[in-house]
Protein backbone atom coordinates (compact mmCIF):
# COMPACT_ATOMS: atom_id res chain seq x y z
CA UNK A 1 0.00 0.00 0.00
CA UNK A 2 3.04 2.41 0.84
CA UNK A 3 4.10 1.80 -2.46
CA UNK A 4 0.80 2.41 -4.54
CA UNK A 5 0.57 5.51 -2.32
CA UNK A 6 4.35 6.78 -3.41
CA UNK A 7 3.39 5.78 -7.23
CA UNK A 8 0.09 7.74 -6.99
CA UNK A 9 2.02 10.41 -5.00
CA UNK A 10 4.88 11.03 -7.93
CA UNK A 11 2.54 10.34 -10.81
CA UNK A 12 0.02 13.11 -9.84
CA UNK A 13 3.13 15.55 -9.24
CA UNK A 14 4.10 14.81 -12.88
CA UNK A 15 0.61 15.61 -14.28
CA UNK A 16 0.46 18.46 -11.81
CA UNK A 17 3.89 20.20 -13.34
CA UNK A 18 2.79 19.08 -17.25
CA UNK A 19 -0.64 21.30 -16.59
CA UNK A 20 1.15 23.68 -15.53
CA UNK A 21 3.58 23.86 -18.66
CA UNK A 22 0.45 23.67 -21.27
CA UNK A 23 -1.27 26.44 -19.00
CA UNK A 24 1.35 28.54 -19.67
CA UNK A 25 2.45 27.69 -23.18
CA UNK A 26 5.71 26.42 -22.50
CA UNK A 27 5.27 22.78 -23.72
CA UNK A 28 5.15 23.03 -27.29
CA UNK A 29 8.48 24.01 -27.85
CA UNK A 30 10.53 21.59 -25.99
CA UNK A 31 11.64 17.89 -26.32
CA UNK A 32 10.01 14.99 -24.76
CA UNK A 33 12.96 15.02 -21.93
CA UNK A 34 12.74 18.53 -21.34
CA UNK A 35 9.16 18.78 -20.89
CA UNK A 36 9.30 15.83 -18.28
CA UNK A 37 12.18 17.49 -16.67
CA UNK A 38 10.66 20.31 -16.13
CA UNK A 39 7.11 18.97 -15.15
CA UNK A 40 8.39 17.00 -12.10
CA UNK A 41 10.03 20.53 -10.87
CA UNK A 42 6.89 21.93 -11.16
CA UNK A 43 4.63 19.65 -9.89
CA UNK A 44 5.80 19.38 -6.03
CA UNK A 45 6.13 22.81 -5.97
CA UNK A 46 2.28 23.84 -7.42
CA UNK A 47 0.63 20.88 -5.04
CA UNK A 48 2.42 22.15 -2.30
CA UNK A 49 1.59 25.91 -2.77
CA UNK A 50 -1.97 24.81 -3.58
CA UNK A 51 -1.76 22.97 0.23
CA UNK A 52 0.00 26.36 1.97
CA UNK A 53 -2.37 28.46 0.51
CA UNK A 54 -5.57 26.28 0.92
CA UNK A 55 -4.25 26.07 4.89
CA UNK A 56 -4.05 30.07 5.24
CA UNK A 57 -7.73 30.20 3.63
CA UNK A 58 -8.79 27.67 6.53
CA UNK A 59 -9.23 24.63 4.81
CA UNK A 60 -7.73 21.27 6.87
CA UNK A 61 -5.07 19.89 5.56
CA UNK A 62 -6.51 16.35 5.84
CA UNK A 63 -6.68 12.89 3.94
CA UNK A 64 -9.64 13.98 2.00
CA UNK A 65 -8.34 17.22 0.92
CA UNK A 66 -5.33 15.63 -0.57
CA UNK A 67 -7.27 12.81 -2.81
CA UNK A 68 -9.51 15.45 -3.49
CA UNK A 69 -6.65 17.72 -4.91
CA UNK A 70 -5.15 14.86 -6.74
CA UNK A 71 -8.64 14.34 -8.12
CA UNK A 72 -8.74 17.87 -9.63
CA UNK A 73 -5.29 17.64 -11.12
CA UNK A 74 -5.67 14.47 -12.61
CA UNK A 75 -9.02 15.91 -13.98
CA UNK A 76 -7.28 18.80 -15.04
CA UNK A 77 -4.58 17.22 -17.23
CA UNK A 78 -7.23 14.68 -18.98
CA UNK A 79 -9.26 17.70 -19.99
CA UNK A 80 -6.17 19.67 -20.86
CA UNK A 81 -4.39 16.93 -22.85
CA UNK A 82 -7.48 16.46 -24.57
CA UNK A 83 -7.97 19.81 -25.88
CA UNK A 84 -4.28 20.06 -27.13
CA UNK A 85 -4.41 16.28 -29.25
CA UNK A 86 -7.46 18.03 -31.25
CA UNK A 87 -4.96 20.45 -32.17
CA UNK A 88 -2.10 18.34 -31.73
CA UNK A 89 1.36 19.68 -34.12
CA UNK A 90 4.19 16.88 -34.78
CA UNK A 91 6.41 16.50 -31.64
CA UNK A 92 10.46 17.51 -31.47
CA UNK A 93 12.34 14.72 -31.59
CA UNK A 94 14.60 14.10 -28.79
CA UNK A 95 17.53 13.03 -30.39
CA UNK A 96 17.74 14.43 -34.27
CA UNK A 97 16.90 10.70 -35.63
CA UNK A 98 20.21 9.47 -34.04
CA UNK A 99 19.80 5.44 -33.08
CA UNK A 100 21.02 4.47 -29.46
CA UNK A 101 24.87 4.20 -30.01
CA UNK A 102 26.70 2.40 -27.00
CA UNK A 103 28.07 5.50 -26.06
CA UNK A 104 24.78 7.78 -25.48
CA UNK A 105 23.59 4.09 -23.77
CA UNK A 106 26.32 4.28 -21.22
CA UNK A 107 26.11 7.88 -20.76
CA UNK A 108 22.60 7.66 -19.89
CA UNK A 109 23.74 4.66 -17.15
CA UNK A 110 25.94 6.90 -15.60
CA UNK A 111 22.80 9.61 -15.42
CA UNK A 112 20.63 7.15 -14.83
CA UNK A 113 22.73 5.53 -11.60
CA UNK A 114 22.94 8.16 -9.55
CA UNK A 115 19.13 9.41 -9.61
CA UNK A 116 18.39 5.69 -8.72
CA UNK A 117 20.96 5.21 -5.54
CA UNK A 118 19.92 8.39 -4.36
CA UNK A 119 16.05 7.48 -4.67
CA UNK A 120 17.03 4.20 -2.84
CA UNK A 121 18.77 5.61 0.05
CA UNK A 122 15.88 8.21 0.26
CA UNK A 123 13.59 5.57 0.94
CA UNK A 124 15.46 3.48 3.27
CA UNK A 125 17.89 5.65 5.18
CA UNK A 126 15.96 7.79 8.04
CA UNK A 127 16.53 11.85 7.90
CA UNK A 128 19.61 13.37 9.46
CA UNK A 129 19.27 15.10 13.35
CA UNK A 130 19.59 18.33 11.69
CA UNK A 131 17.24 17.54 8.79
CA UNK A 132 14.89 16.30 11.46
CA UNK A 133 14.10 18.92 13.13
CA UNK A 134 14.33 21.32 10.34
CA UNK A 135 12.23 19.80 7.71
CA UNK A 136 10.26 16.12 8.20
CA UNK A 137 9.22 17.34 11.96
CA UNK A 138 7.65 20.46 10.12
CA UNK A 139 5.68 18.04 7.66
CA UNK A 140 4.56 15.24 10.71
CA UNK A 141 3.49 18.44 12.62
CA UNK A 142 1.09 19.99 9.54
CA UNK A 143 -0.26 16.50 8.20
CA UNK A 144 -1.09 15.63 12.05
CA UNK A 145 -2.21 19.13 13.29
CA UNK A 146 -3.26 19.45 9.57
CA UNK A 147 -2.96 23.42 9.25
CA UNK A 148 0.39 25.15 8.76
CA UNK A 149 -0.98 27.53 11.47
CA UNK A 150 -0.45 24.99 13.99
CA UNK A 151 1.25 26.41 17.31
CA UNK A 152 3.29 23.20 17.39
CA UNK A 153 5.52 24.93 14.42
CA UNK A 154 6.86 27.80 16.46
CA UNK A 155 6.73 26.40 20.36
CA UNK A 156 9.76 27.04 22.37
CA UNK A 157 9.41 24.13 23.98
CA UNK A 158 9.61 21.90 20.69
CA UNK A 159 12.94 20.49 19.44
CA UNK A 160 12.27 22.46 16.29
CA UNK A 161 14.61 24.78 14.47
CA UNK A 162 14.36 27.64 11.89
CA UNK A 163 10.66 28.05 12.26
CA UNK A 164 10.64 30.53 9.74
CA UNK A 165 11.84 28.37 7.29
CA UNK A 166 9.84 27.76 3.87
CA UNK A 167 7.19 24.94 3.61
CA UNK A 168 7.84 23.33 -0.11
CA UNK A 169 9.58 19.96 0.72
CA UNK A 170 7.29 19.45 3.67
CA UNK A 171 4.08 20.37 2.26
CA UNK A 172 5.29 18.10 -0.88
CA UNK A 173 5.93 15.33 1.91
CA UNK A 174 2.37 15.99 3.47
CA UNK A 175 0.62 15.33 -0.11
CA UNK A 176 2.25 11.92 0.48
CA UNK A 177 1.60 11.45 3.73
CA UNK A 178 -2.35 11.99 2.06
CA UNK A 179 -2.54 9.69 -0.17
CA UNK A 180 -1.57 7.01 2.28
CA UNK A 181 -3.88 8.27 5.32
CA UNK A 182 -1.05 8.03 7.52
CA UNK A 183 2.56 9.12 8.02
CA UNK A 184 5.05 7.52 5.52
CA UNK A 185 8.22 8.41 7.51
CA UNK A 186 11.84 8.86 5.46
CA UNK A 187 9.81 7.29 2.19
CA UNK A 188 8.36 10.78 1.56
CA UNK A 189 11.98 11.97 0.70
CA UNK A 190 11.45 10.12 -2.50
CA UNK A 191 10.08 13.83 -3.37
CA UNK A 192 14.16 15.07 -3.52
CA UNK A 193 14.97 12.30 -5.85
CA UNK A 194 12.25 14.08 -8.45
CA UNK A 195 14.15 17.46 -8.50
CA UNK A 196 17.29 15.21 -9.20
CA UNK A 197 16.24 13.60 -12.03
CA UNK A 198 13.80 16.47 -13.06
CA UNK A 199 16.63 18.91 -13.38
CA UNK A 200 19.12 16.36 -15.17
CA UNK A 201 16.71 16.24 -18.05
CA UNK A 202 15.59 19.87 -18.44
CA UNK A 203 19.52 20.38 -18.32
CA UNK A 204 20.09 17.96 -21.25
CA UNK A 205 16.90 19.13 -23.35
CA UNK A 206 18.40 22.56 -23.11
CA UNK A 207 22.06 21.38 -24.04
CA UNK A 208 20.63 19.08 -27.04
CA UNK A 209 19.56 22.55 -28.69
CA UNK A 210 23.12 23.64 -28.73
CA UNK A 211 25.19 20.15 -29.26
CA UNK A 212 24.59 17.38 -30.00
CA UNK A 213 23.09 14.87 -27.95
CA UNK A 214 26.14 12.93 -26.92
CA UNK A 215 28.05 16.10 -25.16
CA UNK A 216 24.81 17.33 -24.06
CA UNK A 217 24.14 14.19 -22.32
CA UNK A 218 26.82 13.66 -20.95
CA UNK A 219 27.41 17.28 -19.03
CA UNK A 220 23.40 16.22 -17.67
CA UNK A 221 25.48 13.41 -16.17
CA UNK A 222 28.18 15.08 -14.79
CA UNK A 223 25.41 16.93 -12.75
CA UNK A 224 23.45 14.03 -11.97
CA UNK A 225 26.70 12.07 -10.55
CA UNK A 226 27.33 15.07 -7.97
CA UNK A 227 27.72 13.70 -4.88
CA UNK A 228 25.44 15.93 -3.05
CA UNK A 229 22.38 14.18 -4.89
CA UNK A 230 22.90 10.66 -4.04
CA UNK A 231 25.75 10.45 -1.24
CA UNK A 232 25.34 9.06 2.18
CA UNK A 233 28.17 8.07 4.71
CA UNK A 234 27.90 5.44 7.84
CA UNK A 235 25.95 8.11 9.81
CA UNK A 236 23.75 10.27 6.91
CA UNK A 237 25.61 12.70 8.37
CA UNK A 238 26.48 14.03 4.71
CA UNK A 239 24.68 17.75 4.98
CA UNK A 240 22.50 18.82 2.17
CA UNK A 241 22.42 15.46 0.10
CA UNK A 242 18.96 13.92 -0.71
CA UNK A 243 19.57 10.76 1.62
CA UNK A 244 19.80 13.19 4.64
CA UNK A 245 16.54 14.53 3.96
CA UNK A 246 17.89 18.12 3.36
CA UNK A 247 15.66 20.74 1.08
CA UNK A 248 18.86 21.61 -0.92
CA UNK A 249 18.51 19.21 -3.65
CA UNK A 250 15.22 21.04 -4.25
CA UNK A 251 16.59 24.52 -4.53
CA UNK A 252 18.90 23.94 -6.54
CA UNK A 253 17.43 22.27 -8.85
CA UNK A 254 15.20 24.94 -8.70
CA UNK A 255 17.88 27.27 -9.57
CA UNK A 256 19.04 25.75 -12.56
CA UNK A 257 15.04 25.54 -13.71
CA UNK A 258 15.19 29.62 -13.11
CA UNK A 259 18.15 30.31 -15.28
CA UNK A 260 17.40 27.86 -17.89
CA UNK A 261 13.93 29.24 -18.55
CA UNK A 262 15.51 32.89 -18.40
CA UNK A 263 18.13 32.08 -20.71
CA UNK A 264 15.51 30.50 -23.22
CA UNK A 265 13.24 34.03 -22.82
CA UNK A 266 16.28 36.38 -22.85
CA UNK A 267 17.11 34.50 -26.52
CA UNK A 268 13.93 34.43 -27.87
CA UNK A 269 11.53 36.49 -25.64
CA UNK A 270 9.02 34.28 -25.46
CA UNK A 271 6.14 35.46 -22.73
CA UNK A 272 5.65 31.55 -21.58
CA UNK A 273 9.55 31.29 -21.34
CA UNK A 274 9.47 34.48 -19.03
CA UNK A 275 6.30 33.25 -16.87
CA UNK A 276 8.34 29.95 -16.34
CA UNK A 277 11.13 31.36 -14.77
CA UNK A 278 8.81 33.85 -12.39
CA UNK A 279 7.67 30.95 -11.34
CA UNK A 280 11.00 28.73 -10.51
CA UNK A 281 11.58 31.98 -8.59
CA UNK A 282 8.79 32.08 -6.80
CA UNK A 283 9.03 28.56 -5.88
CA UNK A 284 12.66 28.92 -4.76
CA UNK A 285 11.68 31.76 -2.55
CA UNK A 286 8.93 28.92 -1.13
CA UNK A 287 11.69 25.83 -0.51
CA UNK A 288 14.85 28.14 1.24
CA UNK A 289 15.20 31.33 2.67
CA UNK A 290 17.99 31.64 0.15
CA UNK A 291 15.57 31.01 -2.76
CA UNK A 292 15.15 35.24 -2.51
CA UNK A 293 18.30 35.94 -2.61
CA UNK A 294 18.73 33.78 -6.19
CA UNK A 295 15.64 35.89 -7.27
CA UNK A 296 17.30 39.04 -6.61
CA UNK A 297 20.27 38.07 -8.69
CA UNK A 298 18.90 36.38 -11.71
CA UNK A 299 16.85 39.88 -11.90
CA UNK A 300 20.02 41.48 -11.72
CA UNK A 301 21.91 39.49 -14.14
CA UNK A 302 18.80 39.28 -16.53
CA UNK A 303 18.85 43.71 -16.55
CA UNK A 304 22.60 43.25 -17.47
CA UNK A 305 22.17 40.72 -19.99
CA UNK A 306 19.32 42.72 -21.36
CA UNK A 307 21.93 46.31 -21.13
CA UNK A 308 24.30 43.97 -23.12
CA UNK A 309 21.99 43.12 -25.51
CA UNK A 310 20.51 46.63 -26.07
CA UNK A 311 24.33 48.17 -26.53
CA UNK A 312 24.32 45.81 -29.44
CA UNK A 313 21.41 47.21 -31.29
CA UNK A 314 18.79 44.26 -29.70
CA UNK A 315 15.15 45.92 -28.39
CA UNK A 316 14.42 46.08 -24.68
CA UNK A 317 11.41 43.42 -23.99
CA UNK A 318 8.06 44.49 -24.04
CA UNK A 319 6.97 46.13 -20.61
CA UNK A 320 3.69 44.45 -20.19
CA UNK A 321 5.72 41.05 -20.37
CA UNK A 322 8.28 42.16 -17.57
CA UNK A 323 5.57 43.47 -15.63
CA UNK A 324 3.70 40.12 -15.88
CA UNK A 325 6.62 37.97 -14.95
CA UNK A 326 7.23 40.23 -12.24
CA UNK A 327 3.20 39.25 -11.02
CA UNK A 328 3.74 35.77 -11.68
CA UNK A 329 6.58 35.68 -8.92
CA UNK A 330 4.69 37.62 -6.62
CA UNK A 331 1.75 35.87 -7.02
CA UNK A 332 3.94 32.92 -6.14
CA UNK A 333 6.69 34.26 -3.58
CA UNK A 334 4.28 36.63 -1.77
CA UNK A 335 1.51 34.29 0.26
CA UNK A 336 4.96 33.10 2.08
CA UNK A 337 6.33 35.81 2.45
CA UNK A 338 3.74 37.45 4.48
CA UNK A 339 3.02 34.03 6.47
CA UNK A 340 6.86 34.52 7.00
CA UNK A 341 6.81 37.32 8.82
CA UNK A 342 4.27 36.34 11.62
CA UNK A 343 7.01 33.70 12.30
CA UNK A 344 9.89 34.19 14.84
CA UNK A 345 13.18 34.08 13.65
CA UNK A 346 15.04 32.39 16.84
CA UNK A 347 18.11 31.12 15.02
CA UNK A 348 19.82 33.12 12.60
CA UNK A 349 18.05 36.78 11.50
CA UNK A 350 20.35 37.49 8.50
CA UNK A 351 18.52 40.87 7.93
CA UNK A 352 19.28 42.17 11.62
CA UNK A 353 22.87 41.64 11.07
CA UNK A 354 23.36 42.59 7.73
CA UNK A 355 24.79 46.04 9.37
CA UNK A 356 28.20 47.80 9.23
CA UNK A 357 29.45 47.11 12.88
CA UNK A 358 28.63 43.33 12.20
CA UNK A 359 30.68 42.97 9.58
CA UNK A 360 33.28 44.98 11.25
CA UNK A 361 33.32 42.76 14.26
CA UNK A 362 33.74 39.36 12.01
CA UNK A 363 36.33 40.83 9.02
CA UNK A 364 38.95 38.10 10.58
CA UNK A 365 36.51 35.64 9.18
CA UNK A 366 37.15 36.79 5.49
CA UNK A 367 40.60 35.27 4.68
CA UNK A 368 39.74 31.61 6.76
CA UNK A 369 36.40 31.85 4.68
CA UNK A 370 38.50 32.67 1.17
CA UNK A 371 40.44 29.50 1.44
CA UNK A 372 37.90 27.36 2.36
CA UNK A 373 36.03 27.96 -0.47
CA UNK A 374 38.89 27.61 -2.43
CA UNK A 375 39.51 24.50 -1.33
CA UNK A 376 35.43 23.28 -0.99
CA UNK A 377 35.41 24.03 -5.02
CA UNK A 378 38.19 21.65 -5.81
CA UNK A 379 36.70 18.80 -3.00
CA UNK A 380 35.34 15.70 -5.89
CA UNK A 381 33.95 13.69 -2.79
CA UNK A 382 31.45 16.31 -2.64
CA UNK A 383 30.94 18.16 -5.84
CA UNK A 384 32.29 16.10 -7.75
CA UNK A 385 34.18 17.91 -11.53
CA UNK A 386 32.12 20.38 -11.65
CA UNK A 387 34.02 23.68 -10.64
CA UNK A 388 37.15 22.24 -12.38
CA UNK A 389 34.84 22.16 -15.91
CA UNK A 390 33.56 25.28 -15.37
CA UNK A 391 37.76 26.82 -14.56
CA UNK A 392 38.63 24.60 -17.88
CA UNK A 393 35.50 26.11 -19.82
CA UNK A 394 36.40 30.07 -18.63
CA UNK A 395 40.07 29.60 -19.73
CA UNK A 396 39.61 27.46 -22.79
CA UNK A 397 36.44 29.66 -24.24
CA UNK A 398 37.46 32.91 -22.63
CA UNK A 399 36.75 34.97 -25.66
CA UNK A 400 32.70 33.98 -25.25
CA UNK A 401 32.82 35.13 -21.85
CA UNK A 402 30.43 38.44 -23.62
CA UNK A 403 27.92 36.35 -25.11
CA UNK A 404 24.43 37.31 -24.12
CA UNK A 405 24.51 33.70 -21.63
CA UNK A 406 27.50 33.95 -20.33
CA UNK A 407 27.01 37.63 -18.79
CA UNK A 408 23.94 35.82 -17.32
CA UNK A 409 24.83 32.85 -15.63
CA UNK A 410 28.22 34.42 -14.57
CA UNK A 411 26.10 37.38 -13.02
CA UNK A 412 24.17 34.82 -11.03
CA UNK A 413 26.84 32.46 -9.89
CA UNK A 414 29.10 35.68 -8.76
CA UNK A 415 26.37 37.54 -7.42
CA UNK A 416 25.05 34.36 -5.59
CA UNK A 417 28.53 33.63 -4.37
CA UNK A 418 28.81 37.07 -2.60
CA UNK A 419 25.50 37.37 -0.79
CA UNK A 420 26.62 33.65 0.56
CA UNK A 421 30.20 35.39 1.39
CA UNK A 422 28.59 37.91 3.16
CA UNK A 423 25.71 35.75 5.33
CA UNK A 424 28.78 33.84 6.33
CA UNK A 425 31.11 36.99 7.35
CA UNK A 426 28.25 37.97 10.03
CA UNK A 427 26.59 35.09 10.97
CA UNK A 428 26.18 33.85 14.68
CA UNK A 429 27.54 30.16 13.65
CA UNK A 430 30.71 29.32 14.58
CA UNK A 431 33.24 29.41 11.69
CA UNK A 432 34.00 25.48 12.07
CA UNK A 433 30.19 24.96 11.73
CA UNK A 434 30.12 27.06 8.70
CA UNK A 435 33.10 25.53 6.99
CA UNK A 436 32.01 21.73 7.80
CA UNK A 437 28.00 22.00 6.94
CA UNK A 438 26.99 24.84 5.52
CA UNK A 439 29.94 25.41 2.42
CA UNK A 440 29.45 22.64 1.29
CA UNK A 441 25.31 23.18 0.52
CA UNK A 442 26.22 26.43 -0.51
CA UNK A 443 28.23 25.38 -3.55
CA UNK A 444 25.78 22.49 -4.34
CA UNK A 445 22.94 24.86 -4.67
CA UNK A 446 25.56 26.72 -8.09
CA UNK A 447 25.86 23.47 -9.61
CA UNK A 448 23.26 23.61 -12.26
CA UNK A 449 24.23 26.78 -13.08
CA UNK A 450 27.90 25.86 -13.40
CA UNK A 451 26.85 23.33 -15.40
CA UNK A 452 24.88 25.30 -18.01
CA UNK A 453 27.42 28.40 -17.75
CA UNK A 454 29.81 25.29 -19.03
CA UNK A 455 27.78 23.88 -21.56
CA UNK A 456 26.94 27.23 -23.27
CA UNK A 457 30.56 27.67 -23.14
CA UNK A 458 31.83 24.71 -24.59
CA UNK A 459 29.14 24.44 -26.92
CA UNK A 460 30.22 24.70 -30.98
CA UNK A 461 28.80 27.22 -33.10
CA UNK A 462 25.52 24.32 -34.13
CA UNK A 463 22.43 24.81 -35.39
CA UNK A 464 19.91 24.47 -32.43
CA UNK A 465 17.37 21.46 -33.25
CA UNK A 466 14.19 22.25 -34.40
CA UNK A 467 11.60 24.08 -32.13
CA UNK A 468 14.58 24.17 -29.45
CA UNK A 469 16.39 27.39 -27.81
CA UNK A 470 16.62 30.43 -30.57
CA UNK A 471 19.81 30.04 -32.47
CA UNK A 472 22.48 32.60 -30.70
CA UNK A 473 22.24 36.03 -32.47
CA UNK A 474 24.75 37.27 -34.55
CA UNK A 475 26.14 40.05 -32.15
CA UNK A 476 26.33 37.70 -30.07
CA UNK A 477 28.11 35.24 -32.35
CA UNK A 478 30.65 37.66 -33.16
CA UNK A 479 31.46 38.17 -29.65
């Protein structure tokens, strides 16, 4: 029964996130892989904001209310898929005609492997301490209390920390815990395994429109095989992976979703392309408290790349489409944001220290903070190749560094990298602490992006495949 429950569980997010991407017109365009991809990002995310915002309206969050929702979104997709077959257009092909070679086969193992051992160990390895009583107490709390409101969630007296932290993976967990009628304990992690493989396959969807599908496939697996996705020690005490029931699998795959849907409506300014990425950002904003800070910088780095493009004789967007993304997000990132601030902050309030005399106090911490990230980006066991390919791609493809995706992803990477330098100049956590746990999640949370700032370098001047990303423009191609 735990099983069919799961199965039900992850099915319904799929059809959840694929309504969502023929809502907003941003199915047609994209491969079979991408599409998928992209739907099982989605789909946690929209059931569990449907769940947080169904709980502020006063609606219990109980058994009923769960089949009931997966009811409507099954429903919903029958209805919708319907409609589109009457005017159903030929799909993209996934792979240009190409047959399975042994090559693509055993890079698509090696993608393949990871998302499964990590879905495994979800299952059967319990959450970390930390995890515990950060996340999966948060989701036994709401599905038992069934209300987010519930007083257990900020007690003093409760072994619970960060109470102001965002309600995506356990809400996600509580759909689960639905389905089944009762609490399915670890086994509702299996919801981190979906932004693992969701995230892989929007990453090699977007590649395969700029190489072909043998590179692209195999950069998707250099992502999948980070550590952080699938890796457990003797005592789960691996911080941030999937096995340890951590949210930041979630957010940053969540990341990657954001800049790879912003790099598709930056190239070909496609409203649905734009709407997409509001939403990733909104979404991100719902799973970490760090999710706002990767808002503010893809806005940022979007403006530049926009600046770029405009020096170079491109129009600006049209204002009514910024100004809808911008009420897509909000309509998203806003419902939490004022729940948020009803809730204590009793561990650390990153806003009340980010002050001058702070920072002053903690400066020693900058050089002991320099080299450990030096030496966290070069650490295999837990990120695996990644920053090494991206240091290979900067050097070897230096003279791209201008194009129009490059600015981009470089502007979110750096400008993620220094509000995460900062946070850990004034934070109350020891340094030791910081180094050992917290580093480590912070650089897991870039790797998508370092992955696709990679791949766009190292990409050839190809044609894109049909109905995939724009083709690069020419000022940009002569950059």
């Amino acid at each position: 029964m735990d099983a069919l429950a799961l199965a039900a569980g992850l099915l319904t997010f799929l059809l959840c996130g694929d309504l969502l991407l023929r809502l907003l017109g941003a199915s047609e365009s994209r491969h079979a892989a991408g599409r998928v991809g992209l739907a099982l990002l989605l789909g946690p995310g929209a059931i569990a904001f449907a769940l947080f915002v169904l709980s502020l309206c006063g609606a219990p969050l109980c058994p009923a209310a769960m089949r009931g929702l997966a009811a409507l979104v099954w429903a919903g997709w029958a209805a919708r898929a319907c409609a589109s077959r009457r005017k159903m257009r030929p799909d993209v092909p996934a792979s240009g005609g190409r047959r399975l070679d042994l090559a693509f086969a055993a890079l698509l193992v090696l993608f393949l492997l990871p998302v499964l051992i990590g879905a495994a160990f979800a299952l059967v390895v319990p959450p970390f301490k930390d995890s515990l009583v950060t996340w999966s107490l948060k989701a036994l709390i709401i599905f038992q209390d069934g209300s987010v409101r519930s007083p257990d969630l900020v007690a003093e007296n409760r072994f619970l920390f960060h109470p102001n932290y965002p309600l995506l993976v356990p809400l996600a967990q509580v759909f689960l815990f639905g389905l089944r009628g009762e609490a399915l304990e670890h086994a509702a992690k299996i919801v981190l395994p979906l932004a693992h493989l969701g995230i892989g396959l929007a990453l090699f969807s977007f590649l395969r429109a700029r190489m072909s599908a043998r590179r692209a496939l195999a950069l998707a697996a250099l992502l999948s095989a980070t550590p952080h996705f699938y890796r457990t020690d003797d005592l789960y005490t691996f911080a941030g992976s999937t096995p340890s029931g951590y949210a930041d699998p979630m957010l940053a795959a969540l990341c990657g979703a954001a800049c790879l849907a912003t790099l598709e409506w930056l190239a070909g300014r496609r409203l649905a392309d734009l709407l997409l990425a509001a939403v990733f950002l909104g979404l991100a904003v719902f799973t970490k408290n760090e999710g706002a800070a990767l808002a503010v910088c893809v806005a940022v780095a979007a403006a530049g790349a926009l600046f770029l493009d405009r020096l170079r004789g491109r129009a600006l967007p049209r204002a009514r489409d910024v100004a809808l993304g911008l009420f897509a997000f909000a309509l998203v990132a806003l419902p939490w944001a004022a729940h948020r601030a009803t809730l204590p902050a009793r561990d650390e309030n990153y806003p009340e220290r980010a002050r001058l005399e702070v920072f002053d106090q903690h400066v020693w911490r900058v050089p002991t903070l320099a080299a450990a990230a030096v030496e966290e980006s070069v650490s295999w066991r837990r990120h695996g190749l990644l920053w090494p390919l991206l240091l290979c791609a900067l050097v070897l493809r230096r003279r791209r560094l201008l194009r129009r995706e490059s600015v981009f992803l470089l502007g979110v990477i750096a400008g993620m990298a220094a509000i995460y330098f900062a946070m850990f100049v004034v934070t109350p956590l020891r340094t030791v602490e910081l180094v050992r746990t917290a580093a480590p999640r912070v650089f897991f949370h870039l790797a998508a992006a370092v992955v696709l700032l990679a791949g766009c370098l190292l990409s050839g001047d190809e044609k894109n495949a049909a109905g995939g990303t724009p083709p690069v423009s020419p000022a940009d191609a002569s950059a």
